[in-house]
PDB file of N, CA and C in Angstrom:
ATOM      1  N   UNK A   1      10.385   0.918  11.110  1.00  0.00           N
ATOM      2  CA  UNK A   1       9.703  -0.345  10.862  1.00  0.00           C
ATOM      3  C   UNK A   1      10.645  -1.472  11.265  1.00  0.00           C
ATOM      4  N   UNK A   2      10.012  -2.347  11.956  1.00  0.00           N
ATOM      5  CA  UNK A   2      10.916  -3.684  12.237  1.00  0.00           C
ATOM      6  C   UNK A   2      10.150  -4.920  11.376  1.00  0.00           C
ATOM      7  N   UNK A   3      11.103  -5.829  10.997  1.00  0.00           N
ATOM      8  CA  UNK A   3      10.755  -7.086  10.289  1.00  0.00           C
ATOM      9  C   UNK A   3       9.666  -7.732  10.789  1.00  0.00           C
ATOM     10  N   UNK A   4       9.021  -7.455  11.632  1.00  0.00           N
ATOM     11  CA  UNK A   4       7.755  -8.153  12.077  1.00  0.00           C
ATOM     12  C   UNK A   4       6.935  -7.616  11.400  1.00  0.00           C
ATOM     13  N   UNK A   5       6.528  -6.241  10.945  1.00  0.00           N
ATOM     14  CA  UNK A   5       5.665  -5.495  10.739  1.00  0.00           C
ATOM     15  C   UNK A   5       6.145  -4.922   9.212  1.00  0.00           C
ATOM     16  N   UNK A   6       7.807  -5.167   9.027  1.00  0.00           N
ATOM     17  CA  UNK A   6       8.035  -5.409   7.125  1.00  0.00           C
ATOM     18  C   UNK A   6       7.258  -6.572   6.895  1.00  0.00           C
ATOM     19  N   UNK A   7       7.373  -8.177   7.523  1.00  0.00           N
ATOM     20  CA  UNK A   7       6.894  -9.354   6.629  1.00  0.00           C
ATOM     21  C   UNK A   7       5.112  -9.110   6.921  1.00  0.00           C
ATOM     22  N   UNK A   8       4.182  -8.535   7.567  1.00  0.00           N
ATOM     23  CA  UNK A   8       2.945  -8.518   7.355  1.00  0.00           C
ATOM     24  C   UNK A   8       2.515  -7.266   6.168  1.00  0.00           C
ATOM     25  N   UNK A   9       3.214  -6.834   6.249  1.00  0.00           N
ATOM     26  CA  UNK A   9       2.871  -5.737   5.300  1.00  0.00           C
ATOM     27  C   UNK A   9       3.208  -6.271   3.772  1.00  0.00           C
ATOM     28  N   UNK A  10       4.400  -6.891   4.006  1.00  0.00           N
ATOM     29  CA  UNK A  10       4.430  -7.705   2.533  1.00  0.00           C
ATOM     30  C   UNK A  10       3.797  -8.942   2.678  1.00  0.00           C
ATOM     31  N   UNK A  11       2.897  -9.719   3.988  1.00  0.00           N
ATOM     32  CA  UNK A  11       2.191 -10.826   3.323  1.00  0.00           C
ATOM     33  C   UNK A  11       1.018 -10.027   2.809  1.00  0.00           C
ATOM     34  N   UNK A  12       0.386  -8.981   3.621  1.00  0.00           N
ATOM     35  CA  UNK A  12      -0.673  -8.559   2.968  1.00  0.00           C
ATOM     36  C   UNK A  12      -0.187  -8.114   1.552  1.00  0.00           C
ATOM     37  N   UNK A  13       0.602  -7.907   0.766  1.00  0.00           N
ATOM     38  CA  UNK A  13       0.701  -7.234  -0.486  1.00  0.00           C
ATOM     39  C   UNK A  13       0.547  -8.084  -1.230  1.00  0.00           C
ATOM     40  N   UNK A  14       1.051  -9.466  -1.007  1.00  0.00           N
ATOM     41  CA  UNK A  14       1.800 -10.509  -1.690  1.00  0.00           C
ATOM     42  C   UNK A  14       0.166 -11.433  -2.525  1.00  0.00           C
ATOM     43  N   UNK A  15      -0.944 -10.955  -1.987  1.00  0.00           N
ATOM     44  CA  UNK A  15      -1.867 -11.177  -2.856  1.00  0.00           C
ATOM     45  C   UNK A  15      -2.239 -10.190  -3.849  1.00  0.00           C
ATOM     46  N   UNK A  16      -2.374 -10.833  -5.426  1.00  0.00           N
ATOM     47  CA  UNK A  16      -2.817 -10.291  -6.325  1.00  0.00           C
ATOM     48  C   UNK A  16      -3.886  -8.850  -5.822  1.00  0.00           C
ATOM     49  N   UNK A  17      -4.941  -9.448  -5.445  1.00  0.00           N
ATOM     50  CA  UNK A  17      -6.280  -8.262  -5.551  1.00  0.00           C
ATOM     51  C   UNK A  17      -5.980  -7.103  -4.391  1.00  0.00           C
ATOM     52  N   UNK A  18      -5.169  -7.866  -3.531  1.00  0.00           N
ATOM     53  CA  UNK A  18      -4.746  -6.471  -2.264  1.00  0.00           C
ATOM     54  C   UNK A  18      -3.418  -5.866  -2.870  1.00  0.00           C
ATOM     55  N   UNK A  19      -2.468  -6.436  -3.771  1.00  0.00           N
ATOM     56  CA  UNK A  19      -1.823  -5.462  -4.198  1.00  0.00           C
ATOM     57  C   UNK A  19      -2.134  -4.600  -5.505  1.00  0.00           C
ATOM     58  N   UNK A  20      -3.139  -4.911  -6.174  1.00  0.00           N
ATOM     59  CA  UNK A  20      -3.720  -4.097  -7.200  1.00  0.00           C
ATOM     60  C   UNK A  20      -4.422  -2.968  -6.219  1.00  0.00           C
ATOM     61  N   UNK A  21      -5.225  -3.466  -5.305  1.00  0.00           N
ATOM     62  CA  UNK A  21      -5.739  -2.368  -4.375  1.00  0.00           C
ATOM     63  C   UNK A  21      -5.398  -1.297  -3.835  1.00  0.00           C
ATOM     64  N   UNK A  22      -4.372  -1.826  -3.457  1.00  0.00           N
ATOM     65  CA  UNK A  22      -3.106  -0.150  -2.890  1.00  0.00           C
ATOM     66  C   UNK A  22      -2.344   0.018  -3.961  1.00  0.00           C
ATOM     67  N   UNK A  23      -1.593  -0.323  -4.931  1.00  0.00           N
ATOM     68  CA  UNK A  23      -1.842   0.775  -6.038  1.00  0.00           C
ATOM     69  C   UNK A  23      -2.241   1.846  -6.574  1.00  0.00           C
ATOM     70  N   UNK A  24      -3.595   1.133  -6.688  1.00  0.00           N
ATOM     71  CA  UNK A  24      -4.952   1.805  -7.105  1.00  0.00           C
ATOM     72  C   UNK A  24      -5.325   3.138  -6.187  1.00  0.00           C
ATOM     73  N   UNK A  25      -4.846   2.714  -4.756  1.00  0.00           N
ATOM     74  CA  UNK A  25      -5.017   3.750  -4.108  1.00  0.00           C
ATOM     75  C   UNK A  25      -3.984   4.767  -3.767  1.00  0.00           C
ATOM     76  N   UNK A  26      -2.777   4.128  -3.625  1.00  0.00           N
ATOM     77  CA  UNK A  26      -1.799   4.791  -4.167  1.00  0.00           C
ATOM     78  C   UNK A  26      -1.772   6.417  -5.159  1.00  0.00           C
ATOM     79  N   UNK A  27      -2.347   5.231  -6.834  1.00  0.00           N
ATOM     80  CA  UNK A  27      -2.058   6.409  -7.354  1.00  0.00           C
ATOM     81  C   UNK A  27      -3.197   7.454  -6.599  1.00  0.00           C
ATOM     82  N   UNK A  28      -4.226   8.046  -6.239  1.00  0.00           N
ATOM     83  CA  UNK A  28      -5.197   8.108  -5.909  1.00  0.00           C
ATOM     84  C   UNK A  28      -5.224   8.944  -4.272  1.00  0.00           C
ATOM     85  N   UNK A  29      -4.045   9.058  -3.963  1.00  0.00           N
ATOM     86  CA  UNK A  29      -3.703  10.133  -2.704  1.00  0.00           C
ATOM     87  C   UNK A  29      -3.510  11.155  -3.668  1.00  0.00           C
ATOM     88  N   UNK A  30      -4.319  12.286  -2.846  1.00  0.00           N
ATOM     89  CA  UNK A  30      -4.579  12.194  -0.991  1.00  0.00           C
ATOM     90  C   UNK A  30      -5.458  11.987  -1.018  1.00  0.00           C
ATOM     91  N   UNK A  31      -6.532  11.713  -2.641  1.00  0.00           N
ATOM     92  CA  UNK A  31      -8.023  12.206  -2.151  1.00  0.00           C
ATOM     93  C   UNK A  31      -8.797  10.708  -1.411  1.00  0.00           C
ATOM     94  N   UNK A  32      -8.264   9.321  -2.078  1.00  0.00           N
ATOM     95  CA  UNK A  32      -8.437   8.303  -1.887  1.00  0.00           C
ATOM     96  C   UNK A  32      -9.487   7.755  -2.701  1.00  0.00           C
ATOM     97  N   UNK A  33      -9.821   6.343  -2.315  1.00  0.00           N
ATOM     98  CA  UNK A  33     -11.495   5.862  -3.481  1.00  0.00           C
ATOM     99  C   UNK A  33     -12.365   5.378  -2.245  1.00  0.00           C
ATOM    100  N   UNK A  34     -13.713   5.411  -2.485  1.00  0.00           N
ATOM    101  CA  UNK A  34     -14.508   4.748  -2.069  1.00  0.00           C
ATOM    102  C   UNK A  34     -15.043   3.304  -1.865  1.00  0.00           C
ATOM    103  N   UNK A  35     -15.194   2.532  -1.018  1.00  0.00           N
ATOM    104  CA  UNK A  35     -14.782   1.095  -0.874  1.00  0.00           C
ATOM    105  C   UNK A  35     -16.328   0.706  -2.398  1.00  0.00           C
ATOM    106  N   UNK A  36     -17.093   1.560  -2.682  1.00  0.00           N
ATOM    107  CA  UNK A  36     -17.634   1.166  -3.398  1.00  0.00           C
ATOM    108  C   UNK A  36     -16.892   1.308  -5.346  1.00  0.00           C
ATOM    109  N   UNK A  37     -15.930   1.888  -5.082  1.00  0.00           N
ATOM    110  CA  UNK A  37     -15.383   2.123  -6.169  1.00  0.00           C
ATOM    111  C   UNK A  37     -13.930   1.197  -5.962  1.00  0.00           C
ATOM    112  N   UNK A  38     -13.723   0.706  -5.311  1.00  0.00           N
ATOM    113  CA  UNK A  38     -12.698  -0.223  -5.052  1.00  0.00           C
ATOM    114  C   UNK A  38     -13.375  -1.737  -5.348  1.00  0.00           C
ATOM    115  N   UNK A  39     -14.260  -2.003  -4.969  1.00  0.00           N
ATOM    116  CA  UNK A  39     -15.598  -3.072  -4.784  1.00  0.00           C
ATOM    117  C   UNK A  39     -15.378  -3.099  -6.412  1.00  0.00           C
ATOM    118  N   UNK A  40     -16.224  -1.972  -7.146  1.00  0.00           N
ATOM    119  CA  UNK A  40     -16.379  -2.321  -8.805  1.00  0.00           C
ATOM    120  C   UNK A  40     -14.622  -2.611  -9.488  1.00  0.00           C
ATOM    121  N   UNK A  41     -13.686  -1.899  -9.308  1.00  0.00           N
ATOM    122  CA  UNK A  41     -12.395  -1.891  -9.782  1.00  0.00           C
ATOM    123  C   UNK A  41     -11.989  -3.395  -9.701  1.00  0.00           C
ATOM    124  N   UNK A  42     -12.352  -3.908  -8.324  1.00  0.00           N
ATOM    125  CA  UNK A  42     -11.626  -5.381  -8.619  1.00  0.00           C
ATOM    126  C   UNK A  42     -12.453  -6.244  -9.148  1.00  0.00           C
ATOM    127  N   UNK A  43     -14.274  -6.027  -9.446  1.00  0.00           N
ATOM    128  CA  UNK A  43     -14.685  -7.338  -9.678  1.00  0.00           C
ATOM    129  C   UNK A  43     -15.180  -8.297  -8.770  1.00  0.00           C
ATOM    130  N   UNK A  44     -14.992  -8.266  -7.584  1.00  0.00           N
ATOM    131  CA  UNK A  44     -15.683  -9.019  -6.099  1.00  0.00           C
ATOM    132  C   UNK A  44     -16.514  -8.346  -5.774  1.00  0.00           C
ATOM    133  N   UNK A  45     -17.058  -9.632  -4.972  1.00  0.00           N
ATOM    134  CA  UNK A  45     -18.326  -8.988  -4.223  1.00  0.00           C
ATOM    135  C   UNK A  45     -17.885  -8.400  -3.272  1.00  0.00           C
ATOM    136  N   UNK A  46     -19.018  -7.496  -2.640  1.00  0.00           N
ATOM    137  CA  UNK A  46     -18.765  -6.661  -1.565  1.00  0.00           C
ATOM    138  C   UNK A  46     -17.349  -7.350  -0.221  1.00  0.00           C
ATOM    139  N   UNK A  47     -18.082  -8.277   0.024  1.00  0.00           N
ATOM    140  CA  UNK A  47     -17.766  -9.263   1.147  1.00  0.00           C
ATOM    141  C   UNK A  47     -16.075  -9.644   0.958  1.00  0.00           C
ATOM    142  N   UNK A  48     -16.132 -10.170  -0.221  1.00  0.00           N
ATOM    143  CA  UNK A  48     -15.179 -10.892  -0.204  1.00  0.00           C
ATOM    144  C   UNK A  48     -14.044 -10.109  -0.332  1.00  0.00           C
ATOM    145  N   UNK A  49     -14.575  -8.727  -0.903  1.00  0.00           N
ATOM    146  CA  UNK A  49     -13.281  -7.846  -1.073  1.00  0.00           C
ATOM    147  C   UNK A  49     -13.133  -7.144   0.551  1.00  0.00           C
ATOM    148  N   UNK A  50     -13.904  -6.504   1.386  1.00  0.00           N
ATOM    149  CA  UNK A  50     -14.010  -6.670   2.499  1.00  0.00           C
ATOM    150  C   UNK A  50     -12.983  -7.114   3.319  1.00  0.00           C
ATOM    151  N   UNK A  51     -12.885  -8.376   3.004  1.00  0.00           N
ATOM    152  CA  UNK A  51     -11.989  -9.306   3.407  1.00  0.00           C
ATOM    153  C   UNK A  51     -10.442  -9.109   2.997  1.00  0.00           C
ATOM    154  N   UNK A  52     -10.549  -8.999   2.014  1.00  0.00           N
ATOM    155  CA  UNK A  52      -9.226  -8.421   1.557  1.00  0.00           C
ATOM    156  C   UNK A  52      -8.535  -6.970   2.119  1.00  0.00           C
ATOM    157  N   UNK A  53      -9.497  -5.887   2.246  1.00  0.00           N
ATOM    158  CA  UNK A  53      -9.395  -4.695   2.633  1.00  0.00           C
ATOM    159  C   UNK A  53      -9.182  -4.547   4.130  1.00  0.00           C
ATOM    160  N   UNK A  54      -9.477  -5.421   5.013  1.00  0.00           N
ATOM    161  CA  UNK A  54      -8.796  -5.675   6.205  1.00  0.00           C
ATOM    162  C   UNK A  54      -7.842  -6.034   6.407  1.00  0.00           C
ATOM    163  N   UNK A  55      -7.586  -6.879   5.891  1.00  0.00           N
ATOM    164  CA  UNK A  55      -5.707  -7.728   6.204  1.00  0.00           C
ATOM    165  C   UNK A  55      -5.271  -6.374   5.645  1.00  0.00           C
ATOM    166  N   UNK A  56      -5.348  -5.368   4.474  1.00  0.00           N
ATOM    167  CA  UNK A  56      -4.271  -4.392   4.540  1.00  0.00           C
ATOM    168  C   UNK A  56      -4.716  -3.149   5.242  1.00  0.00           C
ATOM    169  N   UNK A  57      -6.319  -2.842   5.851  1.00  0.00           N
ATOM    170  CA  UNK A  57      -5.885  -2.119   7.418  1.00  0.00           C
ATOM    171  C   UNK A  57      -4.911  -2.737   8.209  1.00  0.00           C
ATOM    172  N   UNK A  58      -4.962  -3.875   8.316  1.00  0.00           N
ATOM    173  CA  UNK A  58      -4.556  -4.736   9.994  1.00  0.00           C
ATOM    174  C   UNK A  58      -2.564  -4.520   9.937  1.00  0.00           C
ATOM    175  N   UNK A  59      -2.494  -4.745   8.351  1.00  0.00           N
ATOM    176  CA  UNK A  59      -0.816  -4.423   8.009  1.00  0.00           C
ATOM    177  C   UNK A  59      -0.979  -2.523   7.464  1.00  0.00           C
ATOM    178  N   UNK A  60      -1.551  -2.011   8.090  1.00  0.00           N
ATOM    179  CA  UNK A  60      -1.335  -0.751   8.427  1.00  0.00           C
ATOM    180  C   UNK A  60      -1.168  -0.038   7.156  1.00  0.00           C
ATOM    181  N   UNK A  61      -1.216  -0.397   5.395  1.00  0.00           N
ATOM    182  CA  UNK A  61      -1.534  -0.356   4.701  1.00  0.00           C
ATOM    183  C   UNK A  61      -2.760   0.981   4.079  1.00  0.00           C
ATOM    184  N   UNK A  62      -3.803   0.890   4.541  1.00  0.00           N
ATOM    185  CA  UNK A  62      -4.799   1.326   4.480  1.00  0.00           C
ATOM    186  C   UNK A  62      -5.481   1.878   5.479  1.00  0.00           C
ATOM    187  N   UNK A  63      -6.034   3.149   5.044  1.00  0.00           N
ATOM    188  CA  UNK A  63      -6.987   3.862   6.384  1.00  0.00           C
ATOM    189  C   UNK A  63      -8.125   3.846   5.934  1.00  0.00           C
ATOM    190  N   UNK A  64      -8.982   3.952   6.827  1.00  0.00           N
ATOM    191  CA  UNK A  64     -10.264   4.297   6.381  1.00  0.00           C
ATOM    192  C   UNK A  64     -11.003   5.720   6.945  1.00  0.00           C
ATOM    193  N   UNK A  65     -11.769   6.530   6.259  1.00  0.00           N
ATOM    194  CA  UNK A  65     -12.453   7.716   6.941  1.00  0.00           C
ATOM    195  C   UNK A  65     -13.580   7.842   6.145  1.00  0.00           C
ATOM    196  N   UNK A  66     -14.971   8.159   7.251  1.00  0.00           N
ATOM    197  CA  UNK A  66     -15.978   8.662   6.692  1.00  0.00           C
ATOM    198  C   UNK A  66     -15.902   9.914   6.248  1.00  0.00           C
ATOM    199  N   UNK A  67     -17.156  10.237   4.500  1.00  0.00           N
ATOM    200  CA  UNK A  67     -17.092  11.014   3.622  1.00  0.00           C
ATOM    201  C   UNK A  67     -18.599  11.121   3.830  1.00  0.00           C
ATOM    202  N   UNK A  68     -19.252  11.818   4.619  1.00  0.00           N
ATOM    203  CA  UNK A  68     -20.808  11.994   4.558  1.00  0.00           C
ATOM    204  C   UNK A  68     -21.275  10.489   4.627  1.00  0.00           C
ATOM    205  N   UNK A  69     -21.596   9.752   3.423  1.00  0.00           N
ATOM    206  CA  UNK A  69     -22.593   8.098   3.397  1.00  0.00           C
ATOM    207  C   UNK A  69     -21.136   7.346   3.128  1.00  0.00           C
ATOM    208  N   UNK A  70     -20.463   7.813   2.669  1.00  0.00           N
ATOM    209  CA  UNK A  70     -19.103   6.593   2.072  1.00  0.00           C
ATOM    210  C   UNK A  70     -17.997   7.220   3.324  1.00  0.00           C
ATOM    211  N   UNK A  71     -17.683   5.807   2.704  1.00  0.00           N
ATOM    212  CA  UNK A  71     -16.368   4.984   3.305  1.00  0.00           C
ATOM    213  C   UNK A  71     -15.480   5.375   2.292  1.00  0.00           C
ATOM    214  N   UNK A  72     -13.907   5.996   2.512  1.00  0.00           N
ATOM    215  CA  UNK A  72     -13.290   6.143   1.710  1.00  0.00           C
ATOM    216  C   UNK A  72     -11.853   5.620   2.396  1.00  0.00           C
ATOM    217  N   UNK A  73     -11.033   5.171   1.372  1.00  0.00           N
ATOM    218  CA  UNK A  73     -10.092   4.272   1.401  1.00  0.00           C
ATOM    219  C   UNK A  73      -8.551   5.259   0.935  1.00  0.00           C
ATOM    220  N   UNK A  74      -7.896   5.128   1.669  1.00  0.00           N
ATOM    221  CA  UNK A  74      -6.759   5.692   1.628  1.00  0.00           C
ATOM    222  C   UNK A  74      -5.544   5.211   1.733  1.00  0.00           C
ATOM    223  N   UNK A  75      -4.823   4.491   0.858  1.00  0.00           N
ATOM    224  CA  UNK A  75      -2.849   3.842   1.324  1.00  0.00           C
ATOM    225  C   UNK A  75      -2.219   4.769   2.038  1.00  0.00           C
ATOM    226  N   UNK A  76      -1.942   4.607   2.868  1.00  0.00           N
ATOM    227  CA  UNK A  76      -1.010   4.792   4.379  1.00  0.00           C
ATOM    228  C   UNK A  76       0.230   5.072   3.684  1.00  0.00           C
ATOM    229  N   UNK A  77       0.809   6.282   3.096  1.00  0.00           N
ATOM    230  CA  UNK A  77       2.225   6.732   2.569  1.00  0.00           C
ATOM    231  C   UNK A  77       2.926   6.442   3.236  1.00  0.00           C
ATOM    232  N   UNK A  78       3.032   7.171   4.629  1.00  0.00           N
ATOM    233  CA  UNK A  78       3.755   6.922   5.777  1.00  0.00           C
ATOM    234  C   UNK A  78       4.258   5.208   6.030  1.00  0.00           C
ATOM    235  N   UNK A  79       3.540   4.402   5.980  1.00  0.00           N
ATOM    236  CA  UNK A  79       3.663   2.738   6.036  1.00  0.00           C
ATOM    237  C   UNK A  79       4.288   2.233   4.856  1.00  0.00           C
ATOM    238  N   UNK A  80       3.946   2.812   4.005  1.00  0.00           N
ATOM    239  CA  UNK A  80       4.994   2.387   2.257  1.00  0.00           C
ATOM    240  C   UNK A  80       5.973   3.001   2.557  1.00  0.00           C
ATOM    241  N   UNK A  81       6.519   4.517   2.890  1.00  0.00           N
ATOM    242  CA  UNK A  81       8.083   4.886   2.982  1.00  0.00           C
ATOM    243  C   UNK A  81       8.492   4.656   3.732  1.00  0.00           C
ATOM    244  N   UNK A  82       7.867   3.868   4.847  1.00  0.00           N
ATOM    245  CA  UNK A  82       8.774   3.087   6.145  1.00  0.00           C
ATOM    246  C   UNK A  82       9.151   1.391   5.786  1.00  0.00           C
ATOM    247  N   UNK A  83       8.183   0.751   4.776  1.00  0.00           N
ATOM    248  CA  UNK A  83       8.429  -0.701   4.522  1.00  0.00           C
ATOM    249  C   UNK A  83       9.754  -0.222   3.213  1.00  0.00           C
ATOM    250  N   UNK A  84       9.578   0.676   2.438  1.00  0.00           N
ATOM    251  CA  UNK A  84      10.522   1.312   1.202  1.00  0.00           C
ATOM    252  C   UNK A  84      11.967   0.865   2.274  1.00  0.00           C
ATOM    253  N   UNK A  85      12.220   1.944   3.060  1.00  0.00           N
ATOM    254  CA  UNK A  85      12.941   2.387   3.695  1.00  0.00           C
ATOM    255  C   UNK A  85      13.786   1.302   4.315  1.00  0.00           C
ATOM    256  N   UNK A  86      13.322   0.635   5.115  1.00  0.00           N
ATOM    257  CA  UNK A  86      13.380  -1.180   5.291  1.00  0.00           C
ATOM    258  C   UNK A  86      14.073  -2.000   4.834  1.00  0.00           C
ATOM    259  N   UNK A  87      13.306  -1.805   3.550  1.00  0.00           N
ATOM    260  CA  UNK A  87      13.812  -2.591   2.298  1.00  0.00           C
ATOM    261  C   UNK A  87      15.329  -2.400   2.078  1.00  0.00           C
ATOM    262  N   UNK A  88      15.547  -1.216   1.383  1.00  0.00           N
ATOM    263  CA  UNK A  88      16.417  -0.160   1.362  1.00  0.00           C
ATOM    264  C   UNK A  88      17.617   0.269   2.254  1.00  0.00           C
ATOM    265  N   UNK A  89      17.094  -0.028   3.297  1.00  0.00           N
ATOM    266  CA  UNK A  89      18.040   0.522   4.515  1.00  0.00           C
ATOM    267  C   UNK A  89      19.598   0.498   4.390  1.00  0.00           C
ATOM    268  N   UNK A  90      19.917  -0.775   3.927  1.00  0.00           N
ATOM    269  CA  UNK A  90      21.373  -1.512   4.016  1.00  0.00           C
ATOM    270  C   UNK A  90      21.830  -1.843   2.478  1.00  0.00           C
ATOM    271  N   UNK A  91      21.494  -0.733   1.216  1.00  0.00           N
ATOM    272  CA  UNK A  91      21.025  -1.143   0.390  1.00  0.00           C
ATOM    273  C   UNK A  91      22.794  -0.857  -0.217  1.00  0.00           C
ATOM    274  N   UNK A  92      23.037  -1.557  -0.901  1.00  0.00           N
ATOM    275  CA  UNK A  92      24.689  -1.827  -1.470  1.00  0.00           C
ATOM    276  C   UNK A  92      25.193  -1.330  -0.713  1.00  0.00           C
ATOM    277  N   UNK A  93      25.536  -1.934   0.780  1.00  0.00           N
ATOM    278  CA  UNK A  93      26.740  -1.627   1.929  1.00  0.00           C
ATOM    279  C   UNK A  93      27.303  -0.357   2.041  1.00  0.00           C
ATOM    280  N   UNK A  94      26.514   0.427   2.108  1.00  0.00           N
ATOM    281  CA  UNK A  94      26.452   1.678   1.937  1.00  0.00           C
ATOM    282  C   UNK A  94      27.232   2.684   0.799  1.00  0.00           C
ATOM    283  N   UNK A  95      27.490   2.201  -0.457  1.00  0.00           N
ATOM    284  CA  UNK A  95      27.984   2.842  -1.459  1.00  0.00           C
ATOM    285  C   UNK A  95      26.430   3.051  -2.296  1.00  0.00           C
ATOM    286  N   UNK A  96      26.358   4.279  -2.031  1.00  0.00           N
ATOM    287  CA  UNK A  96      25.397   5.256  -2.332  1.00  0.00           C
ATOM    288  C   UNK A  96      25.222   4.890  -3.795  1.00  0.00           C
ATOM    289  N   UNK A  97      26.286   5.070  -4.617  1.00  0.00           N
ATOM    290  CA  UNK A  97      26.449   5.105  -6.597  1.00  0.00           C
ATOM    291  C   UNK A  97      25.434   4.070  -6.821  1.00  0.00           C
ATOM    292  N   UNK A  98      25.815   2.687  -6.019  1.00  0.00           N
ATOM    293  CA  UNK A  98      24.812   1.335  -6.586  1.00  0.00           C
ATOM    294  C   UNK A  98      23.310   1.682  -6.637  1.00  0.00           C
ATOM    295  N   UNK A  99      22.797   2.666  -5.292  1.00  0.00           N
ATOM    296  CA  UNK A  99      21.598   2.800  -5.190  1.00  0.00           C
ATOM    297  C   UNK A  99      20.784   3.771  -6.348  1.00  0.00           C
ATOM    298  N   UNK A 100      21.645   4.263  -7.084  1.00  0.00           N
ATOM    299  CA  UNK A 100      21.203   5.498  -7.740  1.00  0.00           C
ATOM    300  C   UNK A 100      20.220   5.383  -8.488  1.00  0.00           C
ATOM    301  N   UNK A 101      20.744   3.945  -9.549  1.00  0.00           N
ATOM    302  CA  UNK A 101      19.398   3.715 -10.563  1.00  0.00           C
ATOM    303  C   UNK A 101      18.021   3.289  -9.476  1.00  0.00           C
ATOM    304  N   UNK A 102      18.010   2.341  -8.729  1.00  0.00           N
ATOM    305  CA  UNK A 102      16.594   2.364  -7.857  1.00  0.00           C
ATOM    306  C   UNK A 102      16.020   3.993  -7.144  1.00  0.00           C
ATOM    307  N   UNK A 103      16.824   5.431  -7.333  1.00  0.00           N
ATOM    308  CA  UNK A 103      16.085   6.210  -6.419  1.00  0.00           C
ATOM    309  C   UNK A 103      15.941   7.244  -7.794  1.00  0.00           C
ATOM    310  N   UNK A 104      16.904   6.764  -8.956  1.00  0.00           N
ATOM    311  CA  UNK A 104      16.529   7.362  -9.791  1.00  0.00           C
ATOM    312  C   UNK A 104      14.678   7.008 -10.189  1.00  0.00           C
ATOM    313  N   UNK A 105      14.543   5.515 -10.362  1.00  0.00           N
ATOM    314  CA  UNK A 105      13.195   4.831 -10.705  1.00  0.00           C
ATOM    315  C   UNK A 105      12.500   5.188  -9.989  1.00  0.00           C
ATOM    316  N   UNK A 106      12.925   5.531  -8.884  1.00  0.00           N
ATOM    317  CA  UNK A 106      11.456   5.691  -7.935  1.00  0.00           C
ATOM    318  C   UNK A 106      11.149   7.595  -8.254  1.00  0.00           C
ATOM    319  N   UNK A 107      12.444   8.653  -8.203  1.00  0.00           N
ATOM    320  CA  UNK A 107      11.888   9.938  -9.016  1.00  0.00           C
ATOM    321  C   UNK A 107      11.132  10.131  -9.858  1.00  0.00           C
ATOM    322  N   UNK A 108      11.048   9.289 -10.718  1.00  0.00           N
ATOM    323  CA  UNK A 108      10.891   9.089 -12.341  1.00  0.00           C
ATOM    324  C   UNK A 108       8.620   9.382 -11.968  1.00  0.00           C
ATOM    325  N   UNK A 109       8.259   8.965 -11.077  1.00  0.00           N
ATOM    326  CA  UNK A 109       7.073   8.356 -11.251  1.00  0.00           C
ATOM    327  C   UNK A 109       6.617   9.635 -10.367  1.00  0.00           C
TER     328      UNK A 109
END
């Protein structure tokens, strides 16, 4: 991942309802949710969430695949452990010990 494609991925996050969204879908791999069960979870209308659910396809965030009549919604793992990773990369000048409690937190879950 390069910083062009770290800062869209974190502008798309950086809103409330799109980062409750991948969460949500998050916890929710591999099987994923249905944009109609994503739709009721946040409370928006179809449309407007829509709207939201694109900017985090477009930041690579989110996939989409047909399920017979539904649309089902899936967070892009691969795109979170590459923005993680990013993040991370240069993480206490390479003395490993500092990083421990953050990879401990992230085991934990």
């Amino acid at each position: 991942m390069n910083a062009d494609s770290a800062l869209t991925a974190l502008s798309a996050l950086s809103h409330p309802v799109r980062l409750d969204a991948f969460r949500l879908l998050v916890r929710h791999e591999p099987d994923g949710l249905s944009t109609g069960e994503l739709v009721a979870e946040s409370g928006l209308t179809q449309s407007t969430f829509s709207t939201h659910l694109a900017v985090l396809a477009k930041a690579g965030l989110v996939a989409s695949e047909k399920r017979g009549r539904q649309q089902i919604q899936r967070a892009n793992i691969d795109t979170l452990r590459a923005l993680m990773t990013f993040l991370a990369k240069d993480c206490c000048q390479g003395r490993a010990e500092l990083c421990e409690p953050l990879l401990a937190e992230l085991a934990c879950c």
